[in-house]
Structures are given as C-alpha cells and as structure tokens.
C-alpha atoms as a PDB file:
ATOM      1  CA  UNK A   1     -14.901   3.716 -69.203  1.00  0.00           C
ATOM      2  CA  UNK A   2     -17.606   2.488 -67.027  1.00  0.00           C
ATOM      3  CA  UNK A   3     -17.466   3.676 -63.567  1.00  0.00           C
ATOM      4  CA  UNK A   4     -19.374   1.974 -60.425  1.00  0.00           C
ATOM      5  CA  UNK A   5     -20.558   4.946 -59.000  1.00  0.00           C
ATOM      6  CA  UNK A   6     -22.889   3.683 -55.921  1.00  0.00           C
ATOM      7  CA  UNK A   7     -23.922   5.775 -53.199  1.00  0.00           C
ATOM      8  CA  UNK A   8     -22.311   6.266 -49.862  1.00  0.00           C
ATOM      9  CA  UNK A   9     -23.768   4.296 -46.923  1.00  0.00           C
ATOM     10  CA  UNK A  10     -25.954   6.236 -45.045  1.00  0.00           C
ATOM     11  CA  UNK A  11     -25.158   6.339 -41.859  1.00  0.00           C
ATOM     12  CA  UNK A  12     -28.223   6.440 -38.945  1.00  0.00           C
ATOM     13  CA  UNK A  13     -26.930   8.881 -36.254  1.00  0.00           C
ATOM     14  CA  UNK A  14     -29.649   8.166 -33.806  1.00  0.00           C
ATOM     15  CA  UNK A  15     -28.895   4.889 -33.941  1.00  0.00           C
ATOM     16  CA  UNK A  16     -24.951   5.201 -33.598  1.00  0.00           C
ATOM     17  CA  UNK A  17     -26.027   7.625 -30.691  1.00  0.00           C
ATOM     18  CA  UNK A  18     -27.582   4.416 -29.126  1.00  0.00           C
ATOM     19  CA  UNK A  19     -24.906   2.131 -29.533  1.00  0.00           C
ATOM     20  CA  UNK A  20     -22.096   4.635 -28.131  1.00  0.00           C
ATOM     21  CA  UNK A  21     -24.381   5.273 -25.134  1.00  0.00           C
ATOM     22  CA  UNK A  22     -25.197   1.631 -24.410  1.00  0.00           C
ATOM     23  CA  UNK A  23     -21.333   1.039 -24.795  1.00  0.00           C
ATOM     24  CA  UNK A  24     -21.114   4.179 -22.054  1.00  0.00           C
ATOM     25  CA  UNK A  25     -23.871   2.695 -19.626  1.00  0.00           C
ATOM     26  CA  UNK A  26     -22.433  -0.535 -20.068  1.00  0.00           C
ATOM     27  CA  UNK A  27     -18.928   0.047 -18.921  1.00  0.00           C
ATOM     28  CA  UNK A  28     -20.634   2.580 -15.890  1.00  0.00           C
ATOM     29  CA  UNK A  29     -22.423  -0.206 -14.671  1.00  0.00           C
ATOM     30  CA  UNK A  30     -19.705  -2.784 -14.642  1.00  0.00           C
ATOM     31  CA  UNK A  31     -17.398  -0.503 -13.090  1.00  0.00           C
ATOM     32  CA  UNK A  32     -20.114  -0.033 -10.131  1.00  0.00           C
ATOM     33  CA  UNK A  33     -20.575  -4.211 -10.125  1.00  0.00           C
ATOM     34  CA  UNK A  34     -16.936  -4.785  -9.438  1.00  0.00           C
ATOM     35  CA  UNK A  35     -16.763  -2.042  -6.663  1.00  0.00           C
ATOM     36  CA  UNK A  36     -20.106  -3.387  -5.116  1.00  0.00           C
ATOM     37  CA  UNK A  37     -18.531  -7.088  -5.500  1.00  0.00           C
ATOM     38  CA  UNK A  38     -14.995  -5.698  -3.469  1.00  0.00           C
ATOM     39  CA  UNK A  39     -17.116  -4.370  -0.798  1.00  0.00           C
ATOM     40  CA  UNK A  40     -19.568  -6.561  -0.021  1.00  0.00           C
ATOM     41  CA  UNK A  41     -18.520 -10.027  -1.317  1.00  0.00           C
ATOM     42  CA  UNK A  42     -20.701 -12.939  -1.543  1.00  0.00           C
ATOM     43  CA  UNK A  43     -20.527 -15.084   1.275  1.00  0.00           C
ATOM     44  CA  UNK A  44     -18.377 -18.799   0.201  1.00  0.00           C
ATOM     45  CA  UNK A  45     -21.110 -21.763   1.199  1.00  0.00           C
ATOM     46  CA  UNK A  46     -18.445 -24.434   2.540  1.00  0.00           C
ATOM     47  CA  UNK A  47     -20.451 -27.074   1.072  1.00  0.00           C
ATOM     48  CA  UNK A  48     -22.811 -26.829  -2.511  1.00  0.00           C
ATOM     49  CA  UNK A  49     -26.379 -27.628  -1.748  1.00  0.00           C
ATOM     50  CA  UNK A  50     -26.326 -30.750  -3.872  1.00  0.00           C
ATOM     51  CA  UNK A  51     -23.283 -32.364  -2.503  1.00  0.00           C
ATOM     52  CA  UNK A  52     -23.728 -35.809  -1.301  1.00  0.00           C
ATOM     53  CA  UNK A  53     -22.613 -36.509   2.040  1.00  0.00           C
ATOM     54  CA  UNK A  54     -20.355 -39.418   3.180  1.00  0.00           C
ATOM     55  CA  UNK A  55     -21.952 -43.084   3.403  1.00  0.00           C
ATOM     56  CA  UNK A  56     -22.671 -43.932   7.324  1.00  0.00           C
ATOM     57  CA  UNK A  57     -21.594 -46.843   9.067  1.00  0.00           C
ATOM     58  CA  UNK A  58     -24.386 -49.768   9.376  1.00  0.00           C
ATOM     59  CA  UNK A  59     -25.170 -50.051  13.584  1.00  0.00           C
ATOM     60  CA  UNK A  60     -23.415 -52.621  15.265  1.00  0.00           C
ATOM     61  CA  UNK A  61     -26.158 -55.617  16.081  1.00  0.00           C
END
C-alpha cells in the first residue's frame, strides 16, 4: 500500500489578515459612498457636453 502523504497547505496568516481587512475597509468605504451619494447627489446636466444641437434655418434672402 502506497500512500500519497503530501503536506498540508500552509496557510500565510498575515496575508489572510490583509485580505479580511481589505474586504472590511472595502465594504466601510462603500457604505460611506452611498450615504455621501443620498445626501449630496450629483447635479443631472440637462444636456451632455457633446450633444449636437439642432440644424438652424438658412436666413431668408
């Protein structure tokens, strides 16, 4: 009987500690975005900047 014996992964804690904490900032920060975005929306331009406006009439001659 041959048995695989490998090692168990080693797991990094700092680097788990990172990724929880990121995951922690992360939701932090867009919980303060959408409370910032409630209060003080953007304001709605009526018109984009790049919009082409309507083709005038030639002057009567």
């Amino acid at each position: 009987m041959t048995e695989d014996t490998q090692a168990p992964e080693v797991i990094d804690l700092t680097q788990a500690r990172k990724q929880r904490l990121h995951a922690i900032h992360e939701a932090r920060l867009a919980k303060v975005r959408a409370a910032f975005e409630k209060a003080l929306p953007l304001p709605v331009s009526p018109r984009p900047k790049g919009a082409r406006k309507g083709r005038k009439k030639p002057p009567k001659r």
